[in-house]
Protein backbone atom coordinates (compact mmCIF):
# COMPACT_ATOMS: atom_id res chain seq x y z
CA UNK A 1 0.00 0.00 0.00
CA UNK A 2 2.82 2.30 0.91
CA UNK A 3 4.39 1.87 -1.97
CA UNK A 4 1.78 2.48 -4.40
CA UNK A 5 1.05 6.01 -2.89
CA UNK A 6 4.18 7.04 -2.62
CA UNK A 7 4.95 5.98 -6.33
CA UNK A 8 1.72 7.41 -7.42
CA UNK A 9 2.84 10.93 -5.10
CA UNK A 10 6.53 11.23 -6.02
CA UNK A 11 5.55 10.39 -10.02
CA UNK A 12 2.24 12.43 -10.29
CA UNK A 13 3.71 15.85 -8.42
CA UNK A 14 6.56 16.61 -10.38
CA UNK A 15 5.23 15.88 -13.64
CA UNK A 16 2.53 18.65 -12.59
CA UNK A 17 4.54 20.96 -11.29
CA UNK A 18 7.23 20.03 -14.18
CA UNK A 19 4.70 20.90 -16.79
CA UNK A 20 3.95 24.27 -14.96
CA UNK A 21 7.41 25.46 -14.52
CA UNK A 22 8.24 24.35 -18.23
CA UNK A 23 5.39 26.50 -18.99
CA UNK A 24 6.18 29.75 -17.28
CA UNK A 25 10.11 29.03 -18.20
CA UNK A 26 11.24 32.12 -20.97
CA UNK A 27 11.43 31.18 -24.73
CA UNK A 28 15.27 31.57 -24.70
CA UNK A 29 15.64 28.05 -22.78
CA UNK A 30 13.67 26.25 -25.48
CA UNK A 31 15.65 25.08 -28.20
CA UNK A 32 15.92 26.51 -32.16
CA UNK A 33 13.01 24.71 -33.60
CA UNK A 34 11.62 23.27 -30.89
CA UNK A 35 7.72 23.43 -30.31
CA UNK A 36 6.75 24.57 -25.93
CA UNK A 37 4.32 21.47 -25.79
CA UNK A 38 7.54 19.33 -26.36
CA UNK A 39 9.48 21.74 -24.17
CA UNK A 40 7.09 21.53 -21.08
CA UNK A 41 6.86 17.58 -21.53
CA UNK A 42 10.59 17.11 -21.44
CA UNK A 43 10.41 19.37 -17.99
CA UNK A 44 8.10 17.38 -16.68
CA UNK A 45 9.66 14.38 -17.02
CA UNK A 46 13.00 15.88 -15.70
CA UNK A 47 10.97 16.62 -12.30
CA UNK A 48 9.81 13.03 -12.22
CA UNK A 49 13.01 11.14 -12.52
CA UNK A 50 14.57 9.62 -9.47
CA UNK A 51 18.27 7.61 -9.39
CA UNK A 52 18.27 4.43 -7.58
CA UNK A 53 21.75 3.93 -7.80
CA UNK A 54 22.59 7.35 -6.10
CA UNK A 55 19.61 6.20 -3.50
CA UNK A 56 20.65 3.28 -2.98
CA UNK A 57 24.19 3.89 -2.21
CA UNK A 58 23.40 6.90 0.23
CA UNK A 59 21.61 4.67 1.68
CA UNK A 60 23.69 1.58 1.97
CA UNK A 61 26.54 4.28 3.37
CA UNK A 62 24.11 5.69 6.31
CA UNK A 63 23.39 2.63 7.52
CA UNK A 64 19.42 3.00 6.11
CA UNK A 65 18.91 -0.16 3.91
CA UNK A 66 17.18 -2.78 5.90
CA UNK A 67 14.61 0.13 7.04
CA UNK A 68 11.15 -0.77 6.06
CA UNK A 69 11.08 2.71 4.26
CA UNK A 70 14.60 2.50 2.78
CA UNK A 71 13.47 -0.60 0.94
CA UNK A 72 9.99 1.65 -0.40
CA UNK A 73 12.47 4.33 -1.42
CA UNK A 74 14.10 1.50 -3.48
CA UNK A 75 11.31 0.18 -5.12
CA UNK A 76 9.69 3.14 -5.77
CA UNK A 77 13.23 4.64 -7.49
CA UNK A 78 13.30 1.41 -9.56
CA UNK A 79 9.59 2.60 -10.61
CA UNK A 80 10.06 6.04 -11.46
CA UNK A 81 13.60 5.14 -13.29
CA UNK A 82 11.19 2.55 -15.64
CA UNK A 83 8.11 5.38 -15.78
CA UNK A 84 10.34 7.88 -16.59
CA UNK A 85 12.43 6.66 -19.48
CA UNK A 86 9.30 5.15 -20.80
CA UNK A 87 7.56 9.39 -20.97
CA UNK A 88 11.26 9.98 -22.20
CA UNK A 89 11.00 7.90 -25.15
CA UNK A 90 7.48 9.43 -25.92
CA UNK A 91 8.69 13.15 -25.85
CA UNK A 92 11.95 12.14 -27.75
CA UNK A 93 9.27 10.30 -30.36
CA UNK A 94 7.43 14.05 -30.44
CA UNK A 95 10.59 15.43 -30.70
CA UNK A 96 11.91 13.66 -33.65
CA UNK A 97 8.59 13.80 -35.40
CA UNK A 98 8.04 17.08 -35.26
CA UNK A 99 4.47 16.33 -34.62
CA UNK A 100 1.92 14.71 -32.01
CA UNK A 101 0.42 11.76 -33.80
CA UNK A 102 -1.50 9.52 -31.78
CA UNK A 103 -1.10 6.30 -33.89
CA UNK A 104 2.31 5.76 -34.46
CA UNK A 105 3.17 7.16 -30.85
CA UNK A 106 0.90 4.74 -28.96
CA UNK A 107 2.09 1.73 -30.72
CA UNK A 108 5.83 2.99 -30.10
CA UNK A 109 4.92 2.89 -26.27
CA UNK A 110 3.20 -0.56 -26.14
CA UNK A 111 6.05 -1.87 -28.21
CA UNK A 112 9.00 -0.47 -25.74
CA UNK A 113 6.30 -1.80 -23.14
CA UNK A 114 5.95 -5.40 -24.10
CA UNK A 115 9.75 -5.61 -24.57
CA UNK A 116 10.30 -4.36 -21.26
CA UNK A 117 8.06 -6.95 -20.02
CA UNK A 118 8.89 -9.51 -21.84
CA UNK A 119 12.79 -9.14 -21.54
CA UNK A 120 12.69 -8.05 -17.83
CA UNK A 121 10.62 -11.01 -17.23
CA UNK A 122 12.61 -13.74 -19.58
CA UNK A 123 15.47 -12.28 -19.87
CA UNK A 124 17.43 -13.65 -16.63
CA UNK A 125 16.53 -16.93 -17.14
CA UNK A 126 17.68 -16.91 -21.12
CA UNK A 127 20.59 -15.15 -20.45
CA UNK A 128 21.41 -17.99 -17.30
CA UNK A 129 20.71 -20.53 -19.98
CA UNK A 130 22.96 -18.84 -23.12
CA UNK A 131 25.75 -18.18 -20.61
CA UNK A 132 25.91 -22.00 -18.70
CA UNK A 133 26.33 -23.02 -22.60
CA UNK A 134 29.07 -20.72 -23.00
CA UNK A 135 31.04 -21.77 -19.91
CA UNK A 136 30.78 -25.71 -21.32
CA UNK A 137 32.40 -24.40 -24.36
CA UNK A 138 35.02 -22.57 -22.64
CA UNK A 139 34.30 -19.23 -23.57
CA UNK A 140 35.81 -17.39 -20.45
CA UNK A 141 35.35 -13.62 -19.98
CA UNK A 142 35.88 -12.42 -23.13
CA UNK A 143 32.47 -14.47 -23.92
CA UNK A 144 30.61 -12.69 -21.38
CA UNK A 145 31.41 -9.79 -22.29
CA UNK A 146 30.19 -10.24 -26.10
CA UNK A 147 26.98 -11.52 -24.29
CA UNK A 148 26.06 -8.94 -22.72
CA UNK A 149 27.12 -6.20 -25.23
CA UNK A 150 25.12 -8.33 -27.76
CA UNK A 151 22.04 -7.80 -25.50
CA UNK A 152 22.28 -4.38 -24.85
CA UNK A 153 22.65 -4.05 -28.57
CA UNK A 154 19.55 -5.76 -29.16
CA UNK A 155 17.16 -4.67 -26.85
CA UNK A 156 18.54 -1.13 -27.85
CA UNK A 157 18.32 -2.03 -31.32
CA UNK A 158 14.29 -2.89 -30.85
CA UNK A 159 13.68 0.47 -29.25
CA UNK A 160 15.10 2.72 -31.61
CA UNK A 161 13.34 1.16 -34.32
CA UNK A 162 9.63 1.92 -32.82
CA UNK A 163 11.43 5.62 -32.72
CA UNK A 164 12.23 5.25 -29.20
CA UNK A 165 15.93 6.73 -27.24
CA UNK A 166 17.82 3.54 -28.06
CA UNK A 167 19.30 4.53 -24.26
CA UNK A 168 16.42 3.17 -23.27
CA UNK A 169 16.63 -0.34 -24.39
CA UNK A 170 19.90 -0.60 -22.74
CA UNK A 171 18.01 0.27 -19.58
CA UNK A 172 15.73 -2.42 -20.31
CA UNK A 173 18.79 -4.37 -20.89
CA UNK A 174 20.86 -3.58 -17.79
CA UNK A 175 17.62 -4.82 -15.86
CA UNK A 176 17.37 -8.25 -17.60
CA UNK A 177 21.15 -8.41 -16.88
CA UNK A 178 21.19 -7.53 -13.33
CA UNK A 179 19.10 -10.34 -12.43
CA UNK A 180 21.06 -12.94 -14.38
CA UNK A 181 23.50 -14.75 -13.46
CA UNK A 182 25.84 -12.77 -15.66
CA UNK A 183 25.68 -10.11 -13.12
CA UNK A 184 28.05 -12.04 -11.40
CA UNK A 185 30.39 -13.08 -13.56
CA UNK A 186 34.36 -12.24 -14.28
CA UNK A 187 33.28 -10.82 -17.75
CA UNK A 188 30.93 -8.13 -16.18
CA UNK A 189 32.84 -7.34 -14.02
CA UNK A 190 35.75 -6.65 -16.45
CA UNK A 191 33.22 -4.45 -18.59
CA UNK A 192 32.38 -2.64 -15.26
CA UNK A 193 35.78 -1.63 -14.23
CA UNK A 194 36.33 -0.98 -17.76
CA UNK A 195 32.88 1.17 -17.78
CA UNK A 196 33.68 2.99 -14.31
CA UNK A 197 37.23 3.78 -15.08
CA UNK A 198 36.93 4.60 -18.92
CA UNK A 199 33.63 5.20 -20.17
CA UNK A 200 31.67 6.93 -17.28
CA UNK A 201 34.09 9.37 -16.25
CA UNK A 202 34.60 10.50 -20.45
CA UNK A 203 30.65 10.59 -20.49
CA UNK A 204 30.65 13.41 -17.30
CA UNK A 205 33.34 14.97 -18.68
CA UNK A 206 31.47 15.71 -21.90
CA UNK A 207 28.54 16.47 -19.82
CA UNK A 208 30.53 18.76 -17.89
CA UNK A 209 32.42 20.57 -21.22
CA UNK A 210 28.67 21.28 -22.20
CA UNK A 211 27.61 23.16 -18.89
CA UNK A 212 28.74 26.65 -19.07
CA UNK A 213 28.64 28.47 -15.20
CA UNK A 214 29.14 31.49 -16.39
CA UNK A 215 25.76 31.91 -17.64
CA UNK A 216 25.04 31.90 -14.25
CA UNK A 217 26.10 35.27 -14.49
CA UNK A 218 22.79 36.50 -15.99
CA UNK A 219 20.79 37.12 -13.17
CA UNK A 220 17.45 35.70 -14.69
CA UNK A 221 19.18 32.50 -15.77
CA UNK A 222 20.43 31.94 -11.77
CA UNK A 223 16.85 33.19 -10.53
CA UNK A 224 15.46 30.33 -12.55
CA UNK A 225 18.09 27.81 -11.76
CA UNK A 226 16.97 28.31 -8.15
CA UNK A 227 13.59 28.20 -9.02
CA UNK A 228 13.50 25.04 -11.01
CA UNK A 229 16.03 23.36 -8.17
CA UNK A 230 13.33 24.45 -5.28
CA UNK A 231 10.49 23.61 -7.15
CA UNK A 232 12.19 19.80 -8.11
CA UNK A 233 12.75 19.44 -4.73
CA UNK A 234 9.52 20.22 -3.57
CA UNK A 235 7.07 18.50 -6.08
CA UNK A 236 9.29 15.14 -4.91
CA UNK A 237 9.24 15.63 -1.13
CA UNK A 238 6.04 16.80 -0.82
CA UNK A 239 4.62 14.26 -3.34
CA UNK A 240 6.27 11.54 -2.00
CA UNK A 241 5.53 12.43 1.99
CA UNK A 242 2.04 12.68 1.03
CA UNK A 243 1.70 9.53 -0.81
CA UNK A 244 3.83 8.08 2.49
CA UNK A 245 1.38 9.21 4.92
CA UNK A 246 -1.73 8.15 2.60
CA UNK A 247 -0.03 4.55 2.75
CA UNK A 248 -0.06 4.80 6.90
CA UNK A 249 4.21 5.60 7.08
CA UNK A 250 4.67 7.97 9.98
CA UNK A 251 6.16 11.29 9.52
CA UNK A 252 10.23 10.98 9.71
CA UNK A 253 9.74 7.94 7.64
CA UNK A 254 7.45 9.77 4.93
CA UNK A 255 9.99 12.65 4.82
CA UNK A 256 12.88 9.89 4.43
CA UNK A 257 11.15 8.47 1.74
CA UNK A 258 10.95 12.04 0.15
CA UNK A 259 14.23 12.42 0.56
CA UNK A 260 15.58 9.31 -0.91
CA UNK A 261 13.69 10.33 -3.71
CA UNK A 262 15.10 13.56 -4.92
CA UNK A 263 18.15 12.25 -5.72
CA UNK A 264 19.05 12.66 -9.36
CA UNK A 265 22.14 11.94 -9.79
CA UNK A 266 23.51 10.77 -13.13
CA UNK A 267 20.55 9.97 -14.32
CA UNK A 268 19.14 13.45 -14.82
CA UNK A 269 22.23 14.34 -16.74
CA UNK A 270 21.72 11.82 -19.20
CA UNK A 271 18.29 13.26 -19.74
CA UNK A 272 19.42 16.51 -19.95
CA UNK A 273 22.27 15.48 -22.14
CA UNK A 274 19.13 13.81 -24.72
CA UNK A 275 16.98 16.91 -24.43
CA UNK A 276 20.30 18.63 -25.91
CA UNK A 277 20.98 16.47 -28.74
CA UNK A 278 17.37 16.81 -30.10
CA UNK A 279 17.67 20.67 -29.58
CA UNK A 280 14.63 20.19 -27.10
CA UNK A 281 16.30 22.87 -24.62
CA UNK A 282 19.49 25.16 -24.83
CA UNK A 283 22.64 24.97 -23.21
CA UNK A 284 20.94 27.29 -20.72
CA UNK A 285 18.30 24.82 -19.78
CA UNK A 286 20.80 22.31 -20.06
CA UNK A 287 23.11 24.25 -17.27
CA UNK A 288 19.87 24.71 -14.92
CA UNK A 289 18.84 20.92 -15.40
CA UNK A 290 22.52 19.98 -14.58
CA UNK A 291 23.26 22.45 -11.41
CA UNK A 292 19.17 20.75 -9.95
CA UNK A 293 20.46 17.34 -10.77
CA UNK A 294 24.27 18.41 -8.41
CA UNK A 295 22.03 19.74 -5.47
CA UNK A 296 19.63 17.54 -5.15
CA UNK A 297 21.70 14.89 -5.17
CA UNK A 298 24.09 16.36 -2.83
CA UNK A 299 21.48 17.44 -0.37
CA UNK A 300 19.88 14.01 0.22
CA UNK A 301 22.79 12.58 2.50
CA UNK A 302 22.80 15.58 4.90
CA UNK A 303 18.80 15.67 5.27
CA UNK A 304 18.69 11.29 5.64
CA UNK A 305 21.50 12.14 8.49
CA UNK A 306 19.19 14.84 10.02
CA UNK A 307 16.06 12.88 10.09
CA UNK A 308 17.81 9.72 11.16
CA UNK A 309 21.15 10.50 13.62
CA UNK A 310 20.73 7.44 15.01
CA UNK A 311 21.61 5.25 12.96
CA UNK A 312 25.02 3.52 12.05
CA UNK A 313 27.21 3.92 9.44
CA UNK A 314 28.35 1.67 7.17
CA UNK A 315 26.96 -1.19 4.86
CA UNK A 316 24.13 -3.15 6.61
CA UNK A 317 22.54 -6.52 5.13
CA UNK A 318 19.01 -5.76 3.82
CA UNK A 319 16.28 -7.03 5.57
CA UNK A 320 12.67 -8.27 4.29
CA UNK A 321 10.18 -6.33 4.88
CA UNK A 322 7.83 -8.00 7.84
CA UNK A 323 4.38 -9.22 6.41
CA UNK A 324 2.49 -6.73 8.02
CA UNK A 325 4.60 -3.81 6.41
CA UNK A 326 4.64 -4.99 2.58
């Protein structure tokens, strides 16, 4: 119950209030040919997304994870991260378009849709299968490797040809993965080093040649960098508290919850770095999305040790949630 009210809260608040502040932004954030319908969508989905990695290591590192609402947070992240990238893919489809056309758009949602499902649901178990017959045969890392490049590949590969972000797919992908067996192997974690050391640190350094501070400078680009950080943070907290204490979570637990949630972490940037390379914003808006995604992501370890300053630090096994609590 909890969790359905806070995922309904933290999802359905920010896309409002998203929409609204994409709405009242000034015309000099949109991008060159982009229409303020698309513009005001893309917002609203930047208000919505959460990042369960950054949650879920905050909270690993404060001691939080086997809380009852530490393991919400989690599963609610894991929600919005799927809810969000879907409403991604649709304004990217707009986007590329140039149009709003009902047909093609709803059959390029219920296609990304039923290959989540399908490959979040079958996936593990195929990719168990395909990689046990690739150990008899000796294939070694280098083989696991190929296999799970090949998926994300593919999965991507289905996505971008319904006109979907093929980032997307690989999301889709990295789920399927995760809960494989491959998750686990020397192979992945080869391409993880490789992807941590290499790979992530070029993509934030790209990110970060595209954000330009000094248009900070302009006082009405600041004014609205504060006002789109504030309002971010409060369309999450507040939706997500509310939908805690619809769903019977106390108080400190509610405002944990909204907490946890306003994280953005990466994940924002890679939004923010799509909405660039379809010309949906500027490199304004791209700056203002970036410097919300920093502080709201920074902010969430401080508040989580205010609300909770007694609890220990360090990683703590997670605990099931007790029957009466799920």
């Amino acid at each position: 119950r909890a969790a359905i009210f806070v995922t309904v809260g933290s999802l359905g608040m920010p896309l409002v209030v998203g929409a609204v502040v994409g709405s009242l932004l000034p015309d000099f954030f949109v991008g060159a040919g982009a229409a303020r319908a698309v513009f005001l969508m893309f917002f609203a989905v930047a208000f919505a997304i959460s990042s369960l990695p950054v949650a879920a290591r905050i909270l690993s590192d404060l001691g939080l994870i086997d809380r009852p609402f530490a393991q919400v947070a989690l599963g609610v992240a894991t929600v919005n991260d799927i809810v969000g990238w879907l409403l991604l893919g649709v304004v990217v489809g707009i986007a590329e378009s140039g149009s709003f056309e009902l047909a093609p758009l709803v059959t390029a949602v219920a296609a990304v849709t039923v290959t989540g499902v399908v490959v979040i649901r079958y996936g593990p178990g195929a990719l168990d299968r395909i990689s046990l017959a690739v150990e008899r045969r000796s294939g070694g890392p280098a083989a696991e490797i190929s296999l799970v490049a090949l998926t994300l590949v593919a999965v991507g590969t289905i996505t971008q040809a319904v006109g979907i972000e093929v980032v997307i797919g690989a999301f889709i992908a990295g789920i399927a993965i995760g809960g494989s067996r491959l998750a686990r192997s020397e192979g992945f974690q080869a391409m993880e080093w490789a992807t941590n050391g290499i790979f992530a640190p070029l993509f934030f350094a790209v990110a970060g040649i595209r954000v330009d501070l000094t248009q900070l400078a302009d006082p009405e680009v600041a004014l609205w960098a504060i006002v789109v950080t504030l309002a971010a943070t409060a369309a999450k907290v507040v939706g997500s508290y509310a939908g805690g204490r619809a769903g019977g979570v106390d108080r400190r637990d509610s405002l944990g919850l909204g907490a946890s949630l306003n994280a953005r972490g990466a994940l924002e940037i890679v939004v923010a770095t799509v909405g660039l390379s379809l010309g949906v914003i500027d490199t304004r808006a791209y700056t203002v999305i970036v410097v919300m995604a920093l502080v709201t992501t920074a902010m969430t370890g401080p508040v989580l040790k205010r609300l909770y300053p007694d609890a220990p630090r360090g990683d703590t096994p997670q605990r099931p949630l007790a029957p009466s609590q799920r």
